[in-house]
C-alpha atoms as a PDB file:
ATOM      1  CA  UNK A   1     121.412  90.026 129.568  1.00  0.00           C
ATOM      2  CA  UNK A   2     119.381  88.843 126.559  1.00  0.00           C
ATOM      3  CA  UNK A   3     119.684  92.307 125.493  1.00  0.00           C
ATOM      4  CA  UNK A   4     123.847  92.271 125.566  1.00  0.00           C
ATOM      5  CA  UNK A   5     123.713  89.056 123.928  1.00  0.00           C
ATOM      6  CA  UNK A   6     121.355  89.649 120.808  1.00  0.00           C
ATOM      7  CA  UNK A   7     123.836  93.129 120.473  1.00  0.00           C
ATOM      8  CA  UNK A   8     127.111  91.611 120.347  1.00  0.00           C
ATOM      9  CA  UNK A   9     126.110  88.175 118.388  1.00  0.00           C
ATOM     10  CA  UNK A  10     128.082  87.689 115.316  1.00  0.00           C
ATOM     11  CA  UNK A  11     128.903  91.536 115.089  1.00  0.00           C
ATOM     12  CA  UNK A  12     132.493  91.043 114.724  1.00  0.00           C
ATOM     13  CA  UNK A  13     131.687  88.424 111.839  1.00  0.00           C
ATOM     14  CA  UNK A  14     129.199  91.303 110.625  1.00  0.00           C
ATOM     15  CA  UNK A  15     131.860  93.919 110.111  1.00  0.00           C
ATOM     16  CA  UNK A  16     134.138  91.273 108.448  1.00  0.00           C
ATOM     17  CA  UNK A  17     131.907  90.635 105.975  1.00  0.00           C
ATOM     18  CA  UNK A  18     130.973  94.084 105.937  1.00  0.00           C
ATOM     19  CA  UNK A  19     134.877  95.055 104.794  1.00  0.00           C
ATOM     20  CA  UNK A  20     134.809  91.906 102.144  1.00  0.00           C
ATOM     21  CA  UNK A  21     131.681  93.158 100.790  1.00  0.00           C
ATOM     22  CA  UNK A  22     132.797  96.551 100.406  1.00  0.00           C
ATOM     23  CA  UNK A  23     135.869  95.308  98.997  1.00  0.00           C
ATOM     24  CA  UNK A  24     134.387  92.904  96.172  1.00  0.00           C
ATOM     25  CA  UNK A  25     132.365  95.637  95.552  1.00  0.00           C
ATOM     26  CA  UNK A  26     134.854  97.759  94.294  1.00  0.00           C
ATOM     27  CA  UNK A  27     134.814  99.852  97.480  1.00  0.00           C
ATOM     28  CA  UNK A  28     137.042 100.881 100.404  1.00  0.00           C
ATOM     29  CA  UNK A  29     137.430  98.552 103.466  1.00  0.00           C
ATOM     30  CA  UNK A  30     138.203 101.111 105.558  1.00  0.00           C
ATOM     31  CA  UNK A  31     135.840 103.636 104.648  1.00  0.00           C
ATOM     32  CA  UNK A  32     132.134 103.577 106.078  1.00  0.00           C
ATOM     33  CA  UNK A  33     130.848 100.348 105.387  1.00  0.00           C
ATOM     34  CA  UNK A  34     126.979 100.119 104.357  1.00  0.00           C
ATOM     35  CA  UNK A  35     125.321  96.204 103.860  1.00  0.00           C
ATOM     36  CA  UNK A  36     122.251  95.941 103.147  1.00  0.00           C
ATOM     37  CA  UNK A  37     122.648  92.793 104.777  1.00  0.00           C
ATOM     38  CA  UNK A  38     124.867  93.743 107.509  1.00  0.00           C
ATOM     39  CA  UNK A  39     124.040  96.910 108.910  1.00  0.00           C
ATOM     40  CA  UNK A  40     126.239 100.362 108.553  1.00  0.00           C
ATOM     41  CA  UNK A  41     129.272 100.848 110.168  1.00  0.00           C
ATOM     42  CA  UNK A  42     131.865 103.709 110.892  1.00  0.00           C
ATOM     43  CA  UNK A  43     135.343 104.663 109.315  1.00  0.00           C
ATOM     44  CA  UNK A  44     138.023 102.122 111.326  1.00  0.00           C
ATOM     45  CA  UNK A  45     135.160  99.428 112.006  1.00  0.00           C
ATOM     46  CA  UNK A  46     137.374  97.229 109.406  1.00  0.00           C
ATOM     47  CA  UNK A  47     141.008  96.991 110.874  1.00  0.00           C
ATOM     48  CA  UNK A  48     142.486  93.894 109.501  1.00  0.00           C
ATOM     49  CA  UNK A  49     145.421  94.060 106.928  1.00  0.00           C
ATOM     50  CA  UNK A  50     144.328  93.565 103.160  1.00  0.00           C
ATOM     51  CA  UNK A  51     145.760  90.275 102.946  1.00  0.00           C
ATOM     52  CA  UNK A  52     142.612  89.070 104.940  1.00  0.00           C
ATOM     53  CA  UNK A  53     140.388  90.045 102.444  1.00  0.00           C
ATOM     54  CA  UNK A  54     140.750  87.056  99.892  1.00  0.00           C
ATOM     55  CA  UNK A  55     139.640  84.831 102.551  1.00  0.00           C
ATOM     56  CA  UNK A  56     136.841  86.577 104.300  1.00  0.00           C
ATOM     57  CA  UNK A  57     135.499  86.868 100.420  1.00  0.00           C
ATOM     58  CA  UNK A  58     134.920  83.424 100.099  1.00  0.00           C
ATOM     59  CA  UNK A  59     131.995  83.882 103.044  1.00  0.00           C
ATOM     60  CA  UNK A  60     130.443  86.745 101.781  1.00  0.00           C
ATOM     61  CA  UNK A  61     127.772  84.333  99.071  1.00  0.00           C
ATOM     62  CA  UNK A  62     127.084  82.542 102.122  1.00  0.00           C
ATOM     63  CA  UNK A  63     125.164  85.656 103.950  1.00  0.00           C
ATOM     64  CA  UNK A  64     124.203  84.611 107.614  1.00  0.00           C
ATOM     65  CA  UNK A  65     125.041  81.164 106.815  1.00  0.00           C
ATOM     66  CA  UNK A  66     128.558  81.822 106.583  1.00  0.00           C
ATOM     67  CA  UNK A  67     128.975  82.570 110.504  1.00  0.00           C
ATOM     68  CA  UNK A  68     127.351  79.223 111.150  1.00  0.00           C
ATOM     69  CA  UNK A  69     129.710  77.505 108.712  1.00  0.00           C
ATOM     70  CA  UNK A  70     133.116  79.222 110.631  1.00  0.00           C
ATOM     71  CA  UNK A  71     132.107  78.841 113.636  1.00  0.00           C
ATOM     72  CA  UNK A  72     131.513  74.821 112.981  1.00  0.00           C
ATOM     73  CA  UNK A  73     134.984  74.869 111.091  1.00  0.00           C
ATOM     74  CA  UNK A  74     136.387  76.416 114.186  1.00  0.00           C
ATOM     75  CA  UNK A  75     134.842  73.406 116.429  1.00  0.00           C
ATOM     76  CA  UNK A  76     135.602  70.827 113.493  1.00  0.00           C
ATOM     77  CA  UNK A  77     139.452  71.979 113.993  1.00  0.00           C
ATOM     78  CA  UNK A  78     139.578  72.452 117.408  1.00  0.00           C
ATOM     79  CA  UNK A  79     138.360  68.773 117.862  1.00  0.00           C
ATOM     80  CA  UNK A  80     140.445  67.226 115.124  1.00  0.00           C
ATOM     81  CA  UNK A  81     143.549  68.444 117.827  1.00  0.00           C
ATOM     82  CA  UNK A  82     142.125  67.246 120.839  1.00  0.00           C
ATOM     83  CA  UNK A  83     140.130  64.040 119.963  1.00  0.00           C
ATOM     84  CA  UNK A  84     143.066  61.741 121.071  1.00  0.00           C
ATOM     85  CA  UNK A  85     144.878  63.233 123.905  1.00  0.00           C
ATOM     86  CA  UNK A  86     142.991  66.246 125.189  1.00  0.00           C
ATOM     87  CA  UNK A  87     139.594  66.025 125.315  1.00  0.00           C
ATOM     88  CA  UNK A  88     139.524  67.217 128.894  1.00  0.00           C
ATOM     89  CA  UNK A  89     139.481  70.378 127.254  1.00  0.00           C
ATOM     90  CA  UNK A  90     135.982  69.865 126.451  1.00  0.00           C
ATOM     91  CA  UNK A  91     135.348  71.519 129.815  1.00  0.00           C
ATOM     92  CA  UNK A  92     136.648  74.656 128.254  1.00  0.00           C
ATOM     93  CA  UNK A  93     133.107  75.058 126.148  1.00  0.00           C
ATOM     94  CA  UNK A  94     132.217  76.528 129.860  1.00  0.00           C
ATOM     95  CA  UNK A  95     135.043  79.288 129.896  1.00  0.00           C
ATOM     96  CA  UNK A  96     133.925  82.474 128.520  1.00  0.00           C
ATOM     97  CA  UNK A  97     136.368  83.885 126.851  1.00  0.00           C
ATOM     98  CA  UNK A  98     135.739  80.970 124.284  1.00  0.00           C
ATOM     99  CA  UNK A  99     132.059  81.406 125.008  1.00  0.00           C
ATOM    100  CA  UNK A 100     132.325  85.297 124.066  1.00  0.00           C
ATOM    101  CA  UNK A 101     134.423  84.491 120.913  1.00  0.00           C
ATOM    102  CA  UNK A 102     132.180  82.184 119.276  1.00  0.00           C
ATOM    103  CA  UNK A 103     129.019  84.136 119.813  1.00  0.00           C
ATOM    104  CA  UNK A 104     130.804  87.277 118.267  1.00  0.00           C
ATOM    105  CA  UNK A 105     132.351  85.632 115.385  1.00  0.00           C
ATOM    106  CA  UNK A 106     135.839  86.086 115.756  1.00  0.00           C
ATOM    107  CA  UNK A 107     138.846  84.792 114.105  1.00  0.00           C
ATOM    108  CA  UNK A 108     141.618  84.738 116.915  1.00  0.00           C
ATOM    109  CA  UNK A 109     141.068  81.234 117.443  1.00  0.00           C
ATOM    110  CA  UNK A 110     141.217  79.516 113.893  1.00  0.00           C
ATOM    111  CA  UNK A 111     144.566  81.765 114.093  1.00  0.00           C
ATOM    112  CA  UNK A 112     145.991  79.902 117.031  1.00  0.00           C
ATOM    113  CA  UNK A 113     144.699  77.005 115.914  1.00  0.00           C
ATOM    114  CA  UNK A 114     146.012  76.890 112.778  1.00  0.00           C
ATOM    115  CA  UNK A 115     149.403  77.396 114.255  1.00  0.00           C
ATOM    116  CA  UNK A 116     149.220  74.981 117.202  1.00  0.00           C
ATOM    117  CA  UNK A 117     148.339  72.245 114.067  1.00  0.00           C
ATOM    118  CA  UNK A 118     151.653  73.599 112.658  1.00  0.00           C
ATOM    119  CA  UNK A 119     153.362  73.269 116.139  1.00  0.00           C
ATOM    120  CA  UNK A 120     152.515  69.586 116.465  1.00  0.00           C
ATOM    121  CA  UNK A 121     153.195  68.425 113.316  1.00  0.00           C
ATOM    122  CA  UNK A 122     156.583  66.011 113.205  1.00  0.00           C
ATOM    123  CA  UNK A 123     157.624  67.939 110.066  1.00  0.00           C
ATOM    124  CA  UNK A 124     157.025  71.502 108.609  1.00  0.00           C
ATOM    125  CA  UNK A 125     157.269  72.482 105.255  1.00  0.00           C
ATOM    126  CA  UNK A 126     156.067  74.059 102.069  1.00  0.00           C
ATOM    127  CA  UNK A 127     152.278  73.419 103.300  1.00  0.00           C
ATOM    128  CA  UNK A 128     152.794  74.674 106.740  1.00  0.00           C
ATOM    129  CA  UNK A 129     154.858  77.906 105.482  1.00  0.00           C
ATOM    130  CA  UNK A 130     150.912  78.657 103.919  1.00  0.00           C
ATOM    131  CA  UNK A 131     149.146  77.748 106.407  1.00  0.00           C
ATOM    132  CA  UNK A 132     151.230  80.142 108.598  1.00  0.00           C
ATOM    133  CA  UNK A 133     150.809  83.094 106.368  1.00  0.00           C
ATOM    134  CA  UNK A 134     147.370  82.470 106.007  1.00  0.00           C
ATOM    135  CA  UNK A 135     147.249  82.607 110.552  1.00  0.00           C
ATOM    136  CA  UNK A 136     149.256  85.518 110.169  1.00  0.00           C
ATOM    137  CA  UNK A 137     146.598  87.563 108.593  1.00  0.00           C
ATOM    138  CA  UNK A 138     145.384  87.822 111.943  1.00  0.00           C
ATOM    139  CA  UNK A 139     149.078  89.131 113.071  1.00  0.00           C
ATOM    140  CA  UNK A 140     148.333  90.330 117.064  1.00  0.00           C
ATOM    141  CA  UNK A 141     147.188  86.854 117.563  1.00  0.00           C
ATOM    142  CA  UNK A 142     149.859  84.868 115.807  1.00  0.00           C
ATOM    143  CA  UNK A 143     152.565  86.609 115.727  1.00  0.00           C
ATOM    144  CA  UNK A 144     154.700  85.262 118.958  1.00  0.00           C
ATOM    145  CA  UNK A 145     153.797  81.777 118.612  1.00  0.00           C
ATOM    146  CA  UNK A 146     155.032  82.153 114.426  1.00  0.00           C
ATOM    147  CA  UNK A 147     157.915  83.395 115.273  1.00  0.00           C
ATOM    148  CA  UNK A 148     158.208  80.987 117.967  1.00  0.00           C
ATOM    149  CA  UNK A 149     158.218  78.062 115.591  1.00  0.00           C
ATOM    150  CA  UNK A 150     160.405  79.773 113.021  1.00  0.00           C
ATOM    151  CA  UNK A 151     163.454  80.142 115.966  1.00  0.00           C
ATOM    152  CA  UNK A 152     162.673  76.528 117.037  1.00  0.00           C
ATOM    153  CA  UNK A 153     162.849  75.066 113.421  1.00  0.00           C
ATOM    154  CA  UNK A 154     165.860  77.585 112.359  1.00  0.00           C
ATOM    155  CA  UNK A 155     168.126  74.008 112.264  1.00  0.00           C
ATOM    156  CA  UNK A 156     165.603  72.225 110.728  1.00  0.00           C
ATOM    157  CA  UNK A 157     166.611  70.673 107.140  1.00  0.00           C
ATOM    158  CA  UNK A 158     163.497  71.822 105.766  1.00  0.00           C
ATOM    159  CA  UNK A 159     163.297  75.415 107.351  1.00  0.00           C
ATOM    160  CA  UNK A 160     163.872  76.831 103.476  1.00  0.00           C
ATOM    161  CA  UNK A 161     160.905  75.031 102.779  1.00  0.00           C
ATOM    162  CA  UNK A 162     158.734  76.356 105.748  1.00  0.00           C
ATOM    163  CA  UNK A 163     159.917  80.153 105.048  1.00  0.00           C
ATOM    164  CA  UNK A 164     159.224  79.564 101.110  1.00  0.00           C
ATOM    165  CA  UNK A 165     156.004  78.785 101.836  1.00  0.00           C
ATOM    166  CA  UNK A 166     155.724  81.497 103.975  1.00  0.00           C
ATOM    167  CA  UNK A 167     156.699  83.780 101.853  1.00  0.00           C
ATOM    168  CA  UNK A 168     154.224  82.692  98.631  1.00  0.00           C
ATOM    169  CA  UNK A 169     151.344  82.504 101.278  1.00  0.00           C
ATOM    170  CA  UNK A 170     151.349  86.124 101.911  1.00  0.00           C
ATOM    171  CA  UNK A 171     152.348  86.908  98.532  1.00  0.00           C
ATOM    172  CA  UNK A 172     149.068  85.088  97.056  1.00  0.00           C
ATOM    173  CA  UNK A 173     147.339  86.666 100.369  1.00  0.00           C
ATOM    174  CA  UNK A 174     148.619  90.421  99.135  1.00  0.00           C
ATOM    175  CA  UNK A 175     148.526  90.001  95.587  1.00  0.00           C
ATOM    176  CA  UNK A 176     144.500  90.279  94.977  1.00  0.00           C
ATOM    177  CA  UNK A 177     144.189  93.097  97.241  1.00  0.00           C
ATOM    178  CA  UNK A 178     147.108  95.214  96.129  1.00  0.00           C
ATOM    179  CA  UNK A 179     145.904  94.559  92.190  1.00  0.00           C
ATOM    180  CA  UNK A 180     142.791  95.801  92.722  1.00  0.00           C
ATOM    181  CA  UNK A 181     143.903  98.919  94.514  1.00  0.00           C
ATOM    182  CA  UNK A 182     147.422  99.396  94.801  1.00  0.00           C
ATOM    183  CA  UNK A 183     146.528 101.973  97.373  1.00  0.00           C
ATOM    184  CA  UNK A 184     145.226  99.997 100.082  1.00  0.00           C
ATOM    185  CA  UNK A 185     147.665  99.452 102.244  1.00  0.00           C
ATOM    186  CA  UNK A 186     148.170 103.000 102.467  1.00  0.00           C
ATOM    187  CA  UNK A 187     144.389 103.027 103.607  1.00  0.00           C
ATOM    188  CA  UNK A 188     144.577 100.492 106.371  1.00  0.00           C
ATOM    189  CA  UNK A 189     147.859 102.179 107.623  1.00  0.00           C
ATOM    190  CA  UNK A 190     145.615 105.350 107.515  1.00  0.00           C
ATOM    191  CA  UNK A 191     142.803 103.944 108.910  1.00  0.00           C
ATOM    192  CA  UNK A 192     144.258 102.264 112.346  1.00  0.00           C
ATOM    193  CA  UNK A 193     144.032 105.570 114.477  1.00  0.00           C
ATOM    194  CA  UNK A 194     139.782 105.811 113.378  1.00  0.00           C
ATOM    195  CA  UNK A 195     139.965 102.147 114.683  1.00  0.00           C
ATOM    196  CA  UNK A 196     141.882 103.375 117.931  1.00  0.00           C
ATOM    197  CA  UNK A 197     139.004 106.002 118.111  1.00  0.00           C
ATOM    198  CA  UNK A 198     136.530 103.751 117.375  1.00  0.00           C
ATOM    199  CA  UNK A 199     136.869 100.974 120.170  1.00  0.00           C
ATOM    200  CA  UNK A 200     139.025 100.465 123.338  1.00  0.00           C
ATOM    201  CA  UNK A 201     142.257  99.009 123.105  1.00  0.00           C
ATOM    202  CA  UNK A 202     144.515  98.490 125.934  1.00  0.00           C
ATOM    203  CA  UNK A 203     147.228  95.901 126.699  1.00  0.00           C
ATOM    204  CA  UNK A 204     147.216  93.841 130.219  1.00  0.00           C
ATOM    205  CA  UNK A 205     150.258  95.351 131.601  1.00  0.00           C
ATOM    206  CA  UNK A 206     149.149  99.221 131.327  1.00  0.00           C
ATOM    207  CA  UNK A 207     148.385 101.310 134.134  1.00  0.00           C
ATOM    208  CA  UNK A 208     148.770 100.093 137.476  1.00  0.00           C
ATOM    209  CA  UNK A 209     147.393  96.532 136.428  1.00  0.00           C
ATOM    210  CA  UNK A 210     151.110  96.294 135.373  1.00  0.00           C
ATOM    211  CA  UNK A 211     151.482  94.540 138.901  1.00  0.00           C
ATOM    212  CA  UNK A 212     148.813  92.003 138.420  1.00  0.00           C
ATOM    213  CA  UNK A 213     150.433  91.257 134.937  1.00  0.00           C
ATOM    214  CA  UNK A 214     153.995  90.711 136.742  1.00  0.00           C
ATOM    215  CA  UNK A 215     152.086  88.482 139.330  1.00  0.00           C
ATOM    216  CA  UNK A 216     150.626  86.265 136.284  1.00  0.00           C
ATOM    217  CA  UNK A 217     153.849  86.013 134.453  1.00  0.00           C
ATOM    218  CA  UNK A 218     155.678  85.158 137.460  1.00  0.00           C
ATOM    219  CA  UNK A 219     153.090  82.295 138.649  1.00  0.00           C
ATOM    220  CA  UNK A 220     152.910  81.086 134.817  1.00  0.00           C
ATOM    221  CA  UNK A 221     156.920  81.119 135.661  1.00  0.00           C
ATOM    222  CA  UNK A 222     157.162  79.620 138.984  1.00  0.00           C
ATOM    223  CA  UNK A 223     155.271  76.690 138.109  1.00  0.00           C
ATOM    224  CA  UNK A 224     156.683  75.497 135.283  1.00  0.00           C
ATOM    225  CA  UNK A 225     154.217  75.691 132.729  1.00  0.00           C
ATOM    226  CA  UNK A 226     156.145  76.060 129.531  1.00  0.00           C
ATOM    227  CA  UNK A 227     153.865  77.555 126.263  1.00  0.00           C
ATOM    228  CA  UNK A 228     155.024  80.828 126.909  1.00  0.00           C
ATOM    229  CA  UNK A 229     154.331  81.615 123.088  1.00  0.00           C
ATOM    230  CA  UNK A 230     151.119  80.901 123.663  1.00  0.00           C
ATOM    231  CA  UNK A 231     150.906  83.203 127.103  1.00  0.00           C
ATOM    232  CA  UNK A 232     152.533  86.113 124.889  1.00  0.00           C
ATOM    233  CA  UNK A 233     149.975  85.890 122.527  1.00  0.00           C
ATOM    234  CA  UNK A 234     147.532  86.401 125.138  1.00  0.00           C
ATOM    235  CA  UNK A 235     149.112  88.480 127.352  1.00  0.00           C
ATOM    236  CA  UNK A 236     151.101  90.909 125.731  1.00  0.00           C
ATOM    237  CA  UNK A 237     149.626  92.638 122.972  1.00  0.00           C
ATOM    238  CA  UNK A 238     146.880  95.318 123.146  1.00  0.00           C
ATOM    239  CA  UNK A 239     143.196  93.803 122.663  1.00  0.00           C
ATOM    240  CA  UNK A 240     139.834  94.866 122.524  1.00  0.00           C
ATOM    241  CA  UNK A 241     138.287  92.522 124.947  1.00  0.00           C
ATOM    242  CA  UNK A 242     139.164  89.467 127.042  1.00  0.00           C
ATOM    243  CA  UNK A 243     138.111  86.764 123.770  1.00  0.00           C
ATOM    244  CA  UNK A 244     141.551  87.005 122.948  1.00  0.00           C
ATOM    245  CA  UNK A 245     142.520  85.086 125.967  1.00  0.00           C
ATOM    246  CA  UNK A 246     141.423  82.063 123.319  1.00  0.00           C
ATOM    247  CA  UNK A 247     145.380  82.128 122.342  1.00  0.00           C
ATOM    248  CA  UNK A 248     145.812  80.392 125.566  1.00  0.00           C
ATOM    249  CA  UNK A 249     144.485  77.083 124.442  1.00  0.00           C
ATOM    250  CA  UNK A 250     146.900  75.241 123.321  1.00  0.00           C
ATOM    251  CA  UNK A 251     148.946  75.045 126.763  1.00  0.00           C
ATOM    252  CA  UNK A 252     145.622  74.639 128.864  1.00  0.00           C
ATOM    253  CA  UNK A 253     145.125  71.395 130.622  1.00  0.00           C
ATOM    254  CA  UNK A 254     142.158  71.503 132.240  1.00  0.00           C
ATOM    255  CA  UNK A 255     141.680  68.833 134.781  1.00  0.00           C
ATOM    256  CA  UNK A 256     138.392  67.603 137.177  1.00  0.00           C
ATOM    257  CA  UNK A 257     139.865  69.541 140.126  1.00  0.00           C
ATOM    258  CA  UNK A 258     139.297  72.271 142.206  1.00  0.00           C
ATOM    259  CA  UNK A 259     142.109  74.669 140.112  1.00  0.00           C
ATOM    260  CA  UNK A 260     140.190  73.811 137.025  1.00  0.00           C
ATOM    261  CA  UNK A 261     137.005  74.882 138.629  1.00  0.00           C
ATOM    262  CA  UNK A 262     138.233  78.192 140.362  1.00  0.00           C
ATOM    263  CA  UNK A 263     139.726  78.995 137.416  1.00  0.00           C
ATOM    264  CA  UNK A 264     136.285  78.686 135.215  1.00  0.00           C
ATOM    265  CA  UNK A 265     134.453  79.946 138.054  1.00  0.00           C
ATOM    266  CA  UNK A 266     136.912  83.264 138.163  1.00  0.00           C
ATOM    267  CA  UNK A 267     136.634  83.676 134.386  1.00  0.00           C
ATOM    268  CA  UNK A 268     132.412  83.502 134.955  1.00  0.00           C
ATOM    269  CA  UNK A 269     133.186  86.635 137.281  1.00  0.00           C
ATOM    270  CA  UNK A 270     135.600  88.534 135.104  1.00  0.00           C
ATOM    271  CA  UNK A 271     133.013  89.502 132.322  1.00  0.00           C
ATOM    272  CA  UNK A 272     133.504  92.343 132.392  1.00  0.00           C
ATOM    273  CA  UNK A 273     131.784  95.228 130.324  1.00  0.00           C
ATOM    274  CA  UNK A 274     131.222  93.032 127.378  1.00  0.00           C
ATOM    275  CA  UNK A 275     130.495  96.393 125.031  1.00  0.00           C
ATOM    276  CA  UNK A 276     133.181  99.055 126.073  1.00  0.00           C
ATOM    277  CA  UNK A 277     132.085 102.980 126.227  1.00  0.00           C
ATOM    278  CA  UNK A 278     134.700 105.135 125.312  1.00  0.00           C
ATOM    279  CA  UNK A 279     132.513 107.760 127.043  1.00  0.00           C
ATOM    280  CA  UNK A 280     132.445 105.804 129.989  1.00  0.00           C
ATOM    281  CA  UNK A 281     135.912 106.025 132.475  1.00  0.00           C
ATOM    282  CA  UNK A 282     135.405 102.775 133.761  1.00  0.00           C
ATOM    283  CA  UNK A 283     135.643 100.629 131.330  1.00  0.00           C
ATOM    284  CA  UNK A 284     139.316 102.677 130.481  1.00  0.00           C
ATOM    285  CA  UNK A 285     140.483 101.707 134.183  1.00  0.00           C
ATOM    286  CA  UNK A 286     139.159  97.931 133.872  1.00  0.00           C
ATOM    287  CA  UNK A 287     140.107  96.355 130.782  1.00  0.00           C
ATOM    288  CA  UNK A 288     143.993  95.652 131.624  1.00  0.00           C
ATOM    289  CA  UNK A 289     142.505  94.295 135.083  1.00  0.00           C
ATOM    290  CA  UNK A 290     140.118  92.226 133.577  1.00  0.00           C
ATOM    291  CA  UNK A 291     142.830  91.028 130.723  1.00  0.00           C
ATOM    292  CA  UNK A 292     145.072  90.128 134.136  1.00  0.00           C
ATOM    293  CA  UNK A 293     142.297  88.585 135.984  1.00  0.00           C
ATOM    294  CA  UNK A 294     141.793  85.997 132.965  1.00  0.00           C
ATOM    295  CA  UNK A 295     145.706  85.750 132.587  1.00  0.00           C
ATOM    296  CA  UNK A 296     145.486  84.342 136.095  1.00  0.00           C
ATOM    297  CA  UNK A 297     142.119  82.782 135.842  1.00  0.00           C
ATOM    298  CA  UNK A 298     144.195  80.364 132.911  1.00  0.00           C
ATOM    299  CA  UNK A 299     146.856  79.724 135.204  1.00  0.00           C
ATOM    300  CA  UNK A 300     144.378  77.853 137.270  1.00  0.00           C
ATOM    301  CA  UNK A 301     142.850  76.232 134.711  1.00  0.00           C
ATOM    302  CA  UNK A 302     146.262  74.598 133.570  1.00  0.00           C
ATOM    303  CA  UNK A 303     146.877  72.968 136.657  1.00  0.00           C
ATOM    304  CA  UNK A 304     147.566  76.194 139.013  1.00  0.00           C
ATOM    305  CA  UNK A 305     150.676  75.285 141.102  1.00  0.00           C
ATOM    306  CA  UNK A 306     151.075  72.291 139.901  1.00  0.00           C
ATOM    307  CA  UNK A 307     155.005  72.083 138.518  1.00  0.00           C
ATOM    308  CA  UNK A 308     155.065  70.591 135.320  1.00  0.00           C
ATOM    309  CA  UNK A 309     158.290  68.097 134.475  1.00  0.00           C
ATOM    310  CA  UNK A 310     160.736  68.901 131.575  1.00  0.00           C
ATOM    311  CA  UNK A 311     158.848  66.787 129.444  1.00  0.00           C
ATOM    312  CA  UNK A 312     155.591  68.105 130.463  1.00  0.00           C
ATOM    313  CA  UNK A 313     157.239  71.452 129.499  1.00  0.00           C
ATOM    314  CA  UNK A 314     158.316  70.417 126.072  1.00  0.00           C
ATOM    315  CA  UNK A 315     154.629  69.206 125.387  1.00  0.00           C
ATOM    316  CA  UNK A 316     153.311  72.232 126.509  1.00  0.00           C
ATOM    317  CA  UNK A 317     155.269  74.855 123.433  1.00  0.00           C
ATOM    318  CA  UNK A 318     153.674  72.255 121.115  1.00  0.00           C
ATOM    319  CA  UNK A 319     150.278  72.470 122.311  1.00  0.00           C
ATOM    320  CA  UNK A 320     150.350  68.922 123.573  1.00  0.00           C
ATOM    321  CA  UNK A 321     148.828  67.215 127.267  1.00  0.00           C
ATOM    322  CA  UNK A 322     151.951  65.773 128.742  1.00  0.00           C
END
C-alpha cells in the first residue's frame, strides 16, 4: 500500500507542471515532456486546453513547494465556504475520493469550488464572469454547473456583466498561449486520442453499469436532493478515476448518522484499482462500476432517503446546508 501511495503522490501535479515547464520553455505541452525535476513523461500525459497554461506557470518557480502551496489553497477555500454553515463536512476529510485527489494533486476541486463560491454569492458580475473562465479551464469538471448558473441568472440585470467577464477571462486565459504558438490548439486537439491511449477513460453509465447509473440518478431523484449540476458534473462525463466524484461537494450534507457512515464506509471499499492497466481487462470492466458505486456511496452521505423540502432543495443548487 505504501508502495501505491509513494507512486501516485502528486503525479498528476507532476505532469502539470511538467506541461507548464515545457511550455515556458519554449516547448510543446503535448509532446514528450522531460523535467529534470519532474520525471519524463509520454505524448498525451498533458491533456488540458492551453488556456490552463498561464496559471499552472505561476507554480512552476515554486518546484515541490508549489503542490504544498495548492493543495493548502484548496483547504484555505474549501473552509472559507463551510466555516459558518457546513462544517459537518469536515467528516468528508475521511472520504476518499477527496483523500485520493489531494494526494495526487489535482485540480477538479478548486474548479468546483470556485464555482460553488460563484453559486452562493447574492450577486454575479464582472468578477465572477473571471472567476468562471478561469474554473472552466478545467471544462469536464465545470462545465454543467457553469452553465447551470448562466440559465439561472439569464434574467438577472447584471447577466451582461457576468458573460463579459466571461468572455475577457478566457480571452486573457487564451491570449498568452495562442501568442506564443498560434498552433497550439491544433496540438491539444491532436493530442487528445495519445491521451485516450495513454490512460483509461470511461463514463459511469457505459457498459452494463448503465443500470447502476439509472439506479443512482433515480435515488438522487426520488429523494429530493436538488444539486443536480453538481451530480452531472460527477456523474456524467467520462473520467479517469473516481477523484472526480469531488464535484459532488457542494450538495453533500454529511450528518453523524448511520447514512453518513455507510456511505464513507462504502466509498473506503470502492477503491478501486487506484493505477489503471490498460493491459489489464479488469480494470476496463470496473471503472463505470466503481464511478456508480461512489455515485451511490454520495447519495448516502447526503442524507440517503431522507426527502429534502423545497427550500432544502433550493439550498442545495447553491451549494448551501438547508
Amino acid at each position: 500500500m505504501l508502495d501505491l501511495l509513494r507512486s501516485i503522490f502528486q503525479i498528476d501535479w507532476r505532469i502539470f507542471m511538467a506541461g507548464a515547464e515545457a511550455w515556458l520553455g519554449g516547448q510543446s505541452p503535448y509532446a514528450r515532456l522531460a523535467s529534470d525535476t519532474f520525471g519524463r513523461f509520454g505524448p498525451g500525459a498533458f491533456a488540458y486546453p492551453p488556456t490552463a497554461l498561464p496559471w499552472l506557470a505561476l507554480f512552476v518557480p515554486l518546484g515541490a513547494a508549489g503542490y504544498y502551496l495548492w493543495t493548502l489553497l484548496e483547504l484555505a477555500l474549501w473552509w472559507l465556504l463551510i466555516r459558518k454553515t457546513q462544517r459537518s463536512q469536515l467528516l468528508l476529510i475521511c472520504w476518499s475520493p477527496l483523500i485520493l485527489h489531494l494526494v495526487e494533486g489535482q485540480s477538479t476541486f478548486m474548479a468546483i469550488l470556485v464555482v460553488w463560491a460563484a453559486a452562493r454569492a447574492p450577486q454575479r458580475g464582472w468578477l465572477w464572469g473571471l472567476a468562471l473562465a478561469w474554473a472552466l479551464t478545467k471544462p469536464q469538471a465545470a462545465i454543467a454547473p457553469v452553465l447551470w448558473l448562466l440559465w439561472g441568472d439569464r434574467q438577472s440585470p447584471l447577466r451582461a456583466r457576468l458573460w463579459g467577464g466571461l468572455l475577457l477571462g478566457t480571452l486573457l486565459l487564451a491570449l498568452p498561449p495562442t501568442l506564443v504558438n498560434p498552433g497550439i490548439w491544433r496540438e491539444w486537439l491532436l493530442s487528445l486520442p495519445a491521451y485516450h491511449a495513454r490512460i483509461l477513460q470511461m463514463g459511469a453509465w457505459q457498459g452494463f453499469s448503465v443500470l447502476l447509473f439509472a439506479l443512482a440518478a433515480w435515488l438522487w431523484y426520488s429523494s429530493r436532493r436538488g444539486g443536480w449540476q453538481w451530480w452531472l458534473a460527477a456523474g456524467a462525463f467520462p473520467q479517469t478515476s473516481f477523484y472526480s466524484m469531488v464535484a459532488l461537494m457542494p450538495a453533500l450534507r454529511p450528518r453523524p448518522d448511520n447514512w453518513t457512515l455507510a456511505g464513507l464506509a462504502l466509498a473506503g471499499v470502492l477503491q478501486g484499482p487506484m493505477q489503471l492497466d490498460l493491459a489489464g481487462g479488469t480494470s476496463l470492466v470496473l471503472l463505470p462500476w466503481i464511478l456508480c458505486g461512489h455515485l451511490l456511496a454520495a447519495w448516502m452521505i447526503a442524507g440517503g432517503t431522507k426527502r429534502l423540502p423545497a427550500p432544502a432543495r433550493a439550498a442545495a443548487n447553491r451549494g448551501e446546508v438547508a
